[in-house]
C-alpha atoms as a PDB file:
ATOM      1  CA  UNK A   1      61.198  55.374 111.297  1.00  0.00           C
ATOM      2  CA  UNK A   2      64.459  53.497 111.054  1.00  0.00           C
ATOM      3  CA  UNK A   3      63.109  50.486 113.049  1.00  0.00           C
ATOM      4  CA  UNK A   4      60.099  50.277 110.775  1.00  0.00           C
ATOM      5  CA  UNK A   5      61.987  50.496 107.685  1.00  0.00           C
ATOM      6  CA  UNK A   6      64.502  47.682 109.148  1.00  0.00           C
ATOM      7  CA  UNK A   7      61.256  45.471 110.351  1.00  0.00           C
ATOM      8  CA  UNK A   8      60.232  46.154 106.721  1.00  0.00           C
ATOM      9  CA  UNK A   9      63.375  45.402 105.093  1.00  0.00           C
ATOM     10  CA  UNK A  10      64.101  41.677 106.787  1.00  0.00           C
ATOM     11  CA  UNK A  11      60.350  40.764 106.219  1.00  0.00           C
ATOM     12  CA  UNK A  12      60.505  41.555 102.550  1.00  0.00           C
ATOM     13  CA  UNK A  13      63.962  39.909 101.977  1.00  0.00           C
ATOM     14  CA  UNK A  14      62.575  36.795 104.337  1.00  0.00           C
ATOM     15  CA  UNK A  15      59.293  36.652 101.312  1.00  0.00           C
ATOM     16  CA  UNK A  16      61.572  36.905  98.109  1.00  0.00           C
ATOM     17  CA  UNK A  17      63.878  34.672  99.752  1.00  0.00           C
ATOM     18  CA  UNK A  18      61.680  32.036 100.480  1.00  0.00           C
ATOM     19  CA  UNK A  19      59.714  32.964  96.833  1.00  0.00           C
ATOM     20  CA  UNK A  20      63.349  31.679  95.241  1.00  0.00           C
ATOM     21  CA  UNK A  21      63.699  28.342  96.209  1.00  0.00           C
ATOM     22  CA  UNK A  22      59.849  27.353  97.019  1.00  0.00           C
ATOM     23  CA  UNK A  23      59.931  24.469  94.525  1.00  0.00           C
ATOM     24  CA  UNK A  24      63.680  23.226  95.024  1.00  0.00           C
ATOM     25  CA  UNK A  25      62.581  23.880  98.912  1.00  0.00           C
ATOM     26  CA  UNK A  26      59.515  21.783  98.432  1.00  0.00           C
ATOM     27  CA  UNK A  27      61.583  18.682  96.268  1.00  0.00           C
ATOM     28  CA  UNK A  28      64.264  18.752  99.409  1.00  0.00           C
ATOM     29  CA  UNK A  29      62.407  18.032 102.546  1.00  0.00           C
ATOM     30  CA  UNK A  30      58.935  16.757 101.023  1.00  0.00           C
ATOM     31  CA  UNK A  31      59.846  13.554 102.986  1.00  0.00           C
ATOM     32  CA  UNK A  32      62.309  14.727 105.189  1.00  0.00           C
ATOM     33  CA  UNK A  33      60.213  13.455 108.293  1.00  0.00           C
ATOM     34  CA  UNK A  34      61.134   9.842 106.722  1.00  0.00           C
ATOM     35  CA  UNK A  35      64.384  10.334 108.299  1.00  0.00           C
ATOM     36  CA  UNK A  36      63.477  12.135 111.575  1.00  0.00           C
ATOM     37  CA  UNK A  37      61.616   9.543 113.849  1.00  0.00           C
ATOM     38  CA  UNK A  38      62.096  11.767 117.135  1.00  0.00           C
ATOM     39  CA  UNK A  39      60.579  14.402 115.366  1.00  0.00           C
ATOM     40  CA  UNK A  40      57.575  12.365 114.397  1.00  0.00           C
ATOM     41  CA  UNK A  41      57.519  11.078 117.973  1.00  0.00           C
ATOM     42  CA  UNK A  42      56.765  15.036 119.037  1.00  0.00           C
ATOM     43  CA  UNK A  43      54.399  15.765 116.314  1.00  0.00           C
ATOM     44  CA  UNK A  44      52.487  12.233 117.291  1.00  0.00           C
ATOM     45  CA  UNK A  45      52.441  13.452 120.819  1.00  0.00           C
ATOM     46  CA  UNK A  46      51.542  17.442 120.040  1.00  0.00           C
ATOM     47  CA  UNK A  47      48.688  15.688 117.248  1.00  0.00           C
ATOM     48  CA  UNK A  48      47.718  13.739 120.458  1.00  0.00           C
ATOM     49  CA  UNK A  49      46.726  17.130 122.540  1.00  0.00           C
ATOM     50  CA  UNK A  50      44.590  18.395 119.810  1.00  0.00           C
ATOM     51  CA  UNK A  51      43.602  16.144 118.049  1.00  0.00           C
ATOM     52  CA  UNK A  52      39.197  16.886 117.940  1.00  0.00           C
ATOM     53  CA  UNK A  53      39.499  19.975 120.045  1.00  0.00           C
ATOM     54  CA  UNK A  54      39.365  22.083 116.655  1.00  0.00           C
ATOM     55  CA  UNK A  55      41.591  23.703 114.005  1.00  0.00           C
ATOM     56  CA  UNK A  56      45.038  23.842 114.630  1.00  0.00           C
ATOM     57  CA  UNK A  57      47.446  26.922 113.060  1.00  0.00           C
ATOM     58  CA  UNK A  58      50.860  25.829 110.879  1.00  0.00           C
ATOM     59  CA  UNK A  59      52.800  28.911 111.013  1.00  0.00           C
ATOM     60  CA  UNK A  60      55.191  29.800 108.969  1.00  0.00           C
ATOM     61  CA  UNK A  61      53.984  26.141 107.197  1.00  0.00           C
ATOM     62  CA  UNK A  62      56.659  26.093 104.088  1.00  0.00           C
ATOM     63  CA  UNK A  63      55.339  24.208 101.284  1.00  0.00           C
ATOM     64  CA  UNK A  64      53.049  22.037 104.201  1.00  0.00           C
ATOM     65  CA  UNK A  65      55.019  19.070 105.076  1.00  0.00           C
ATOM     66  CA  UNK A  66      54.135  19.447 108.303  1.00  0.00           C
ATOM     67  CA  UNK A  67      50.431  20.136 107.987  1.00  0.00           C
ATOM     68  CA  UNK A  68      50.044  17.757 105.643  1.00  0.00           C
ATOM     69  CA  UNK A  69      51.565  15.112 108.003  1.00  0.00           C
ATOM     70  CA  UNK A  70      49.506  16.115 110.661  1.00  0.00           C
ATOM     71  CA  UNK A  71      46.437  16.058 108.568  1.00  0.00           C
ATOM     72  CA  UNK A  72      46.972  12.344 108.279  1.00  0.00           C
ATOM     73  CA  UNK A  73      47.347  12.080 111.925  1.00  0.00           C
ATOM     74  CA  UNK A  74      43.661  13.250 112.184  1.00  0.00           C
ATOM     75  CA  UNK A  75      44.573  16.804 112.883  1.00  0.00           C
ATOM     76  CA  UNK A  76      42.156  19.566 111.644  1.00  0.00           C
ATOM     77  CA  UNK A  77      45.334  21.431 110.626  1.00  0.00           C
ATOM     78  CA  UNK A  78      46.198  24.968 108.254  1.00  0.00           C
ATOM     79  CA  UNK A  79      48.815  27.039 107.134  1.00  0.00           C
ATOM     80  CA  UNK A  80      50.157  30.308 107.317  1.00  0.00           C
ATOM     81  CA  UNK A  81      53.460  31.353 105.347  1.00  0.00           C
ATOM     82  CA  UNK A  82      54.881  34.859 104.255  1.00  0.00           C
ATOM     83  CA  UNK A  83      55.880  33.603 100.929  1.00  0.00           C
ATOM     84  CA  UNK A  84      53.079  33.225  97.943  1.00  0.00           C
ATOM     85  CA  UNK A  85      55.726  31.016  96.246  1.00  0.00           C
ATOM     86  CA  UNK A  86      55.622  28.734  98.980  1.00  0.00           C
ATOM     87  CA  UNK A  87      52.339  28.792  99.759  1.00  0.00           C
ATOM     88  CA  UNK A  88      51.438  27.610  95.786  1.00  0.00           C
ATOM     89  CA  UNK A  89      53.504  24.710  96.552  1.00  0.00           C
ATOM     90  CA  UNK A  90      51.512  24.068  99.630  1.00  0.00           C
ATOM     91  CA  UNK A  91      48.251  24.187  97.621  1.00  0.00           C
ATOM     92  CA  UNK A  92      49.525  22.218  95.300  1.00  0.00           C
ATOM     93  CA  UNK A  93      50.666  19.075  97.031  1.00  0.00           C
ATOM     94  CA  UNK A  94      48.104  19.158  99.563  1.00  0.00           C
ATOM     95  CA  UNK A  95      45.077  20.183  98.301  1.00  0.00           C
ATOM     96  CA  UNK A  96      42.630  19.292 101.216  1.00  0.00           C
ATOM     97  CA  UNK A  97      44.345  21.770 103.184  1.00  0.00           C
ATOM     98  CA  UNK A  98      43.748  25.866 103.720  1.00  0.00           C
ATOM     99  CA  UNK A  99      46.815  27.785 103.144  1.00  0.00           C
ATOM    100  CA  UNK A 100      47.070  31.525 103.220  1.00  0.00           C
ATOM    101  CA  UNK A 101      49.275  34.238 102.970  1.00  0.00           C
ATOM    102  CA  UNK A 102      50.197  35.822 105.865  1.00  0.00           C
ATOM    103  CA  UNK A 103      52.506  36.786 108.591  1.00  0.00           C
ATOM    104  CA  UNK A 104      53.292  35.721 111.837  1.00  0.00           C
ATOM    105  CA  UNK A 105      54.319  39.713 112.975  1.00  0.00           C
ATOM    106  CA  UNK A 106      50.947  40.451 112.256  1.00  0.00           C
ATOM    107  CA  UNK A 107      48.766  37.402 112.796  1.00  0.00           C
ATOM    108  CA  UNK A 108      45.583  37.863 110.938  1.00  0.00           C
ATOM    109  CA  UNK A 109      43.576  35.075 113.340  1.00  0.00           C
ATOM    110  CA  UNK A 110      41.073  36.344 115.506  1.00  0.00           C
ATOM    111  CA  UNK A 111      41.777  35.655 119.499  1.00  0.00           C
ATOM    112  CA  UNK A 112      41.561  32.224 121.122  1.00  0.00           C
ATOM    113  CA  UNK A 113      40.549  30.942 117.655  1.00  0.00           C
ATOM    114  CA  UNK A 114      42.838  28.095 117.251  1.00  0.00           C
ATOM    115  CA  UNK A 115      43.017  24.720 119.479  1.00  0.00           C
ATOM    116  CA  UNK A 116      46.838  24.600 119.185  1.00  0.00           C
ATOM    117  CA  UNK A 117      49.217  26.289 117.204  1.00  0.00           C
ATOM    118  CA  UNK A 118      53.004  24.967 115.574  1.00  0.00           C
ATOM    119  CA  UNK A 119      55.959  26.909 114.692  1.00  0.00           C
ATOM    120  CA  UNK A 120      58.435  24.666 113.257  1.00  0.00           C
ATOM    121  CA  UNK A 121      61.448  26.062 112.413  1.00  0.00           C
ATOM    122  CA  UNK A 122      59.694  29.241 111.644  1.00  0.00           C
ATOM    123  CA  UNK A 123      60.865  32.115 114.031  1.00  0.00           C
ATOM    124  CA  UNK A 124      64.099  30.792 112.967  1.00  0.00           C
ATOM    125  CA  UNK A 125      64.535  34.348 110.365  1.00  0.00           C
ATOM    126  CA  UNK A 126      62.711  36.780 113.463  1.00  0.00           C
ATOM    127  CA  UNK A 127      64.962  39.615 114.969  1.00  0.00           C
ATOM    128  CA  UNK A 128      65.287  39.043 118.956  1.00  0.00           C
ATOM    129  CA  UNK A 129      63.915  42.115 119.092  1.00  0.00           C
ATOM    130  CA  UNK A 130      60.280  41.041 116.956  1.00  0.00           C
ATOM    131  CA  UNK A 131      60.249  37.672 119.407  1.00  0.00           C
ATOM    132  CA  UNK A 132      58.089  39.516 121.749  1.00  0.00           C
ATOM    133  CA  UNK A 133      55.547  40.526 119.531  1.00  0.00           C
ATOM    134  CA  UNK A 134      54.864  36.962 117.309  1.00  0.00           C
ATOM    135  CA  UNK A 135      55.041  35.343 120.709  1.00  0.00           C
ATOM    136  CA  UNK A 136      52.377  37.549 121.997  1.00  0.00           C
ATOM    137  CA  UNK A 137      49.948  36.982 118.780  1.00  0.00           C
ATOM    138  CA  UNK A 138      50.790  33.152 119.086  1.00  0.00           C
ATOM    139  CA  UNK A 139      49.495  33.836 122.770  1.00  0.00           C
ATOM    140  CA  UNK A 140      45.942  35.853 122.179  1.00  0.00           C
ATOM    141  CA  UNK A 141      44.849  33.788 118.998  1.00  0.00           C
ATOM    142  CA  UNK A 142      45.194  30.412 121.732  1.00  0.00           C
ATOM    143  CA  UNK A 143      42.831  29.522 124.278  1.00  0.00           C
ATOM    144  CA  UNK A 144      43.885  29.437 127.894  1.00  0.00           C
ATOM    145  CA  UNK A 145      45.698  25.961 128.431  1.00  0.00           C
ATOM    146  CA  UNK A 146      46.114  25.969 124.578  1.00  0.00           C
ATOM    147  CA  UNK A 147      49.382  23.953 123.585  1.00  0.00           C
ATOM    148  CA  UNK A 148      52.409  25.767 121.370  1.00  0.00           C
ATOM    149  CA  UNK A 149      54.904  23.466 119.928  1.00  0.00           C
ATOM    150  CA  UNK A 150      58.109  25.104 118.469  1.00  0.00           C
ATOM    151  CA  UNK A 151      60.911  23.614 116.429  1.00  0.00           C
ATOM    152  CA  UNK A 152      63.971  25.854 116.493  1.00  0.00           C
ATOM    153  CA  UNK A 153      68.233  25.799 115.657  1.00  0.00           C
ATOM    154  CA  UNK A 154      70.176  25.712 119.224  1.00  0.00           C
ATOM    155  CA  UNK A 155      72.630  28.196 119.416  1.00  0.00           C
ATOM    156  CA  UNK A 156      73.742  31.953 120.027  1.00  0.00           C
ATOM    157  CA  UNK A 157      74.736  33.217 116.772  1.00  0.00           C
ATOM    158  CA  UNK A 158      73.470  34.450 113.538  1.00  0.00           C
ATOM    159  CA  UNK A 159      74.300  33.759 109.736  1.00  0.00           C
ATOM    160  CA  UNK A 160      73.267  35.599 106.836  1.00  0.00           C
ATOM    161  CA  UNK A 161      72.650  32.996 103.652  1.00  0.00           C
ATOM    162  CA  UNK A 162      73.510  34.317 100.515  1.00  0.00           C
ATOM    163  CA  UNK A 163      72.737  30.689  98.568  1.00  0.00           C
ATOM    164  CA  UNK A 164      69.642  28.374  98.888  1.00  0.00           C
ATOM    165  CA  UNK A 165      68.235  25.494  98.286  1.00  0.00           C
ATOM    166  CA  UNK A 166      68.991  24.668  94.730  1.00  0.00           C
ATOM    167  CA  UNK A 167      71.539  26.955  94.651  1.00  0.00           C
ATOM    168  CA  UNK A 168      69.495  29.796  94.084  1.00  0.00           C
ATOM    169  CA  UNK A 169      70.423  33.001  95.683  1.00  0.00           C
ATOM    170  CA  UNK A 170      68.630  34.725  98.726  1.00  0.00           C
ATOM    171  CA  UNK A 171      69.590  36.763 101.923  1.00  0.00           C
ATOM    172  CA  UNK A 172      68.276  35.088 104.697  1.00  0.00           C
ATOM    173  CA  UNK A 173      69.213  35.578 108.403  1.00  0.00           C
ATOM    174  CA  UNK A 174      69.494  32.526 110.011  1.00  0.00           C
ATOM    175  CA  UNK A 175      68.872  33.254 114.267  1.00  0.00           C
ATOM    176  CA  UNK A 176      70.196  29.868 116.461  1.00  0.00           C
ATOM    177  CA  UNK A 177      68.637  30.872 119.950  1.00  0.00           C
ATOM    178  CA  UNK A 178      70.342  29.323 123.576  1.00  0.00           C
ATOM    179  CA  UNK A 179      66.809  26.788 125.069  1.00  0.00           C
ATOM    180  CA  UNK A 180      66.813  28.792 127.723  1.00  0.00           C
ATOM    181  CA  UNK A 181      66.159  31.906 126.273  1.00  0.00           C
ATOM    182  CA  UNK A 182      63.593  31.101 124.408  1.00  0.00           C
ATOM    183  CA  UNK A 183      62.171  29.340 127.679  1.00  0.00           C
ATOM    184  CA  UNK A 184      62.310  32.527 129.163  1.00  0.00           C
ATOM    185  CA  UNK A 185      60.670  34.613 126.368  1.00  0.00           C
ATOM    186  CA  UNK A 186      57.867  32.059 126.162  1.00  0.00           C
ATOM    187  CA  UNK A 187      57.608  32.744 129.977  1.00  0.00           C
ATOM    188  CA  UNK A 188      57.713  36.723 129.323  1.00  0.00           C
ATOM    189  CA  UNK A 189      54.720  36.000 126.637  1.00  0.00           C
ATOM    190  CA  UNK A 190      52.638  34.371 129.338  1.00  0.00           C
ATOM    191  CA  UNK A 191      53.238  30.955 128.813  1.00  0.00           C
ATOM    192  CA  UNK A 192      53.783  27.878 130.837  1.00  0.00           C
ATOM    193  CA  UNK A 193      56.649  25.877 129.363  1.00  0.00           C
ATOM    194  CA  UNK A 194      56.001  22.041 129.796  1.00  0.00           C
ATOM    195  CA  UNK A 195      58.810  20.674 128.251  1.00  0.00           C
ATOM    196  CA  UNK A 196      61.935  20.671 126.147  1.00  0.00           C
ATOM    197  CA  UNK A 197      64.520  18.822 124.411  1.00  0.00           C
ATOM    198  CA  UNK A 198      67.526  19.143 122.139  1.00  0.00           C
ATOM    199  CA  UNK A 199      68.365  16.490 119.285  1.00  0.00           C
ATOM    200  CA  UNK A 200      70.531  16.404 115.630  1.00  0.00           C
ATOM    201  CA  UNK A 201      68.959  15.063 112.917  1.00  0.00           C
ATOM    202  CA  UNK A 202      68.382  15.632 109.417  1.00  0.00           C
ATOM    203  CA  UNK A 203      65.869  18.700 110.350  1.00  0.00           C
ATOM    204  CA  UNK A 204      69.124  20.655 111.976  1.00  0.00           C
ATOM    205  CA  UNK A 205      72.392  19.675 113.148  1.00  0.00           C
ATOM    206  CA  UNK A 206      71.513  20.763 116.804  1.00  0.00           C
ATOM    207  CA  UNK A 207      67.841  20.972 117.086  1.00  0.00           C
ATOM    208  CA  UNK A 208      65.122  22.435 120.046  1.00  0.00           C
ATOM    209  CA  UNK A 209      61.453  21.280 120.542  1.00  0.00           C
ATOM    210  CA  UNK A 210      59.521  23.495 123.137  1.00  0.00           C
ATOM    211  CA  UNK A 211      56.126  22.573 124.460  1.00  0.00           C
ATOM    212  CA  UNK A 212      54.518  25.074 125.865  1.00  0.00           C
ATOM    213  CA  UNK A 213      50.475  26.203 127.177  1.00  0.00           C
ATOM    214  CA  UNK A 214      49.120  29.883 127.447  1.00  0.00           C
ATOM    215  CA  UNK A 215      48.426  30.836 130.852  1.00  0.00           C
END
């Protein structure tokens, strides 16, 4: 009982976070990818793997920068977000892509039904302890050999943000997670890890990029 009601409790503060600052979110990294070439490098690469080989899963998209940029690298691309707010954004400034509500602890995609799937800076706010289980969905809803690129903070520590983008307020956990160990919990999921890399930018101060296949 008091793990669900915890589970419950970060989730919900996670949405009405996220629900705050959608549209100052949305105005402060819409072209944030301008000034991250290495990142576009790695999303020109991943777009490269599935490009053709069917739809590809955004999750935890944000207002859909990401989709939307790998739409116009030819992907066949969605998203998935937990926030509605953010999700209207989505709709709204790409509107020849599918969005939906929906979260990644309980992935509503039916098994090895997407050609790749992207989680960029999105299990950033997921307990160590919930890892497990999103991994695990991200692994049954790709098909064997199917490629997972994640975007993460480096680090071992946690922060709790009480003030958003915009300045509006929110409390948001903020996990930074050691390469390794997220190596290793990819690895625990039943997935091959093909390569990684750290990097600053203007997407985080100390970043990780993790390619990785099912098994």
């Amino acid at each position: 009982m008091g793990s669900e009601a915890k589970s419950v409790t970060w989730l919900e503060d996670t949405r009405w976070s996220y629900d705050s600052v959608a549209e100052s979110y949305g105005d402060l990294t819409r072209h944030l990818l301008d000034e991250t070439p290495d990142e576009r490098a790695v999303l020109a690469s991943f777009a490269d793997l599935v490009r053709g080989r069917g739809e590809v899963a955004d999750v935890g998209c944000g207002t859909g920068r990401i989709a939307g940029h790998l739409s116009r690298l030819g992907v066949d691309v969605f998203g998935i977000d937990l926030s509605p707010a953010m999700i209207e954004v989505a709709r709204r400034d790409h509107p020849g892509i599918r969005f939906e509500v929906g979260s990644m602890t309980e992935l509503a995609l039916p098994d090895a039904s997407v050609a790749g799937l992207l989680a960029w800076y999105s299990l950033i706010h997921i307990p160590d302890d919930e890892i497990g289980a999103v991994l695990a969905h991200f692994q049954r809803v790709l098909p064997p050999g199917g490629p997972l690129l994640l975007g993460f903070h480096v680090g071992d520590e946690s922060q709790l943000l009480s003030q958003g983008y915009g300045g509006h307020p929110i409390n948001l956990h903020v996990h930074r997670r050691p390469v390794n160990r997220m190596c290793t919990w990819l690895e625990d999921a039943g997935f091959t890890v093909e390569s990684f890399r750290t990097l600053t930018s203007a997407e985080s101060k100390l970043g990780g990029i993790i390619l990785a296949r099912r098994g």
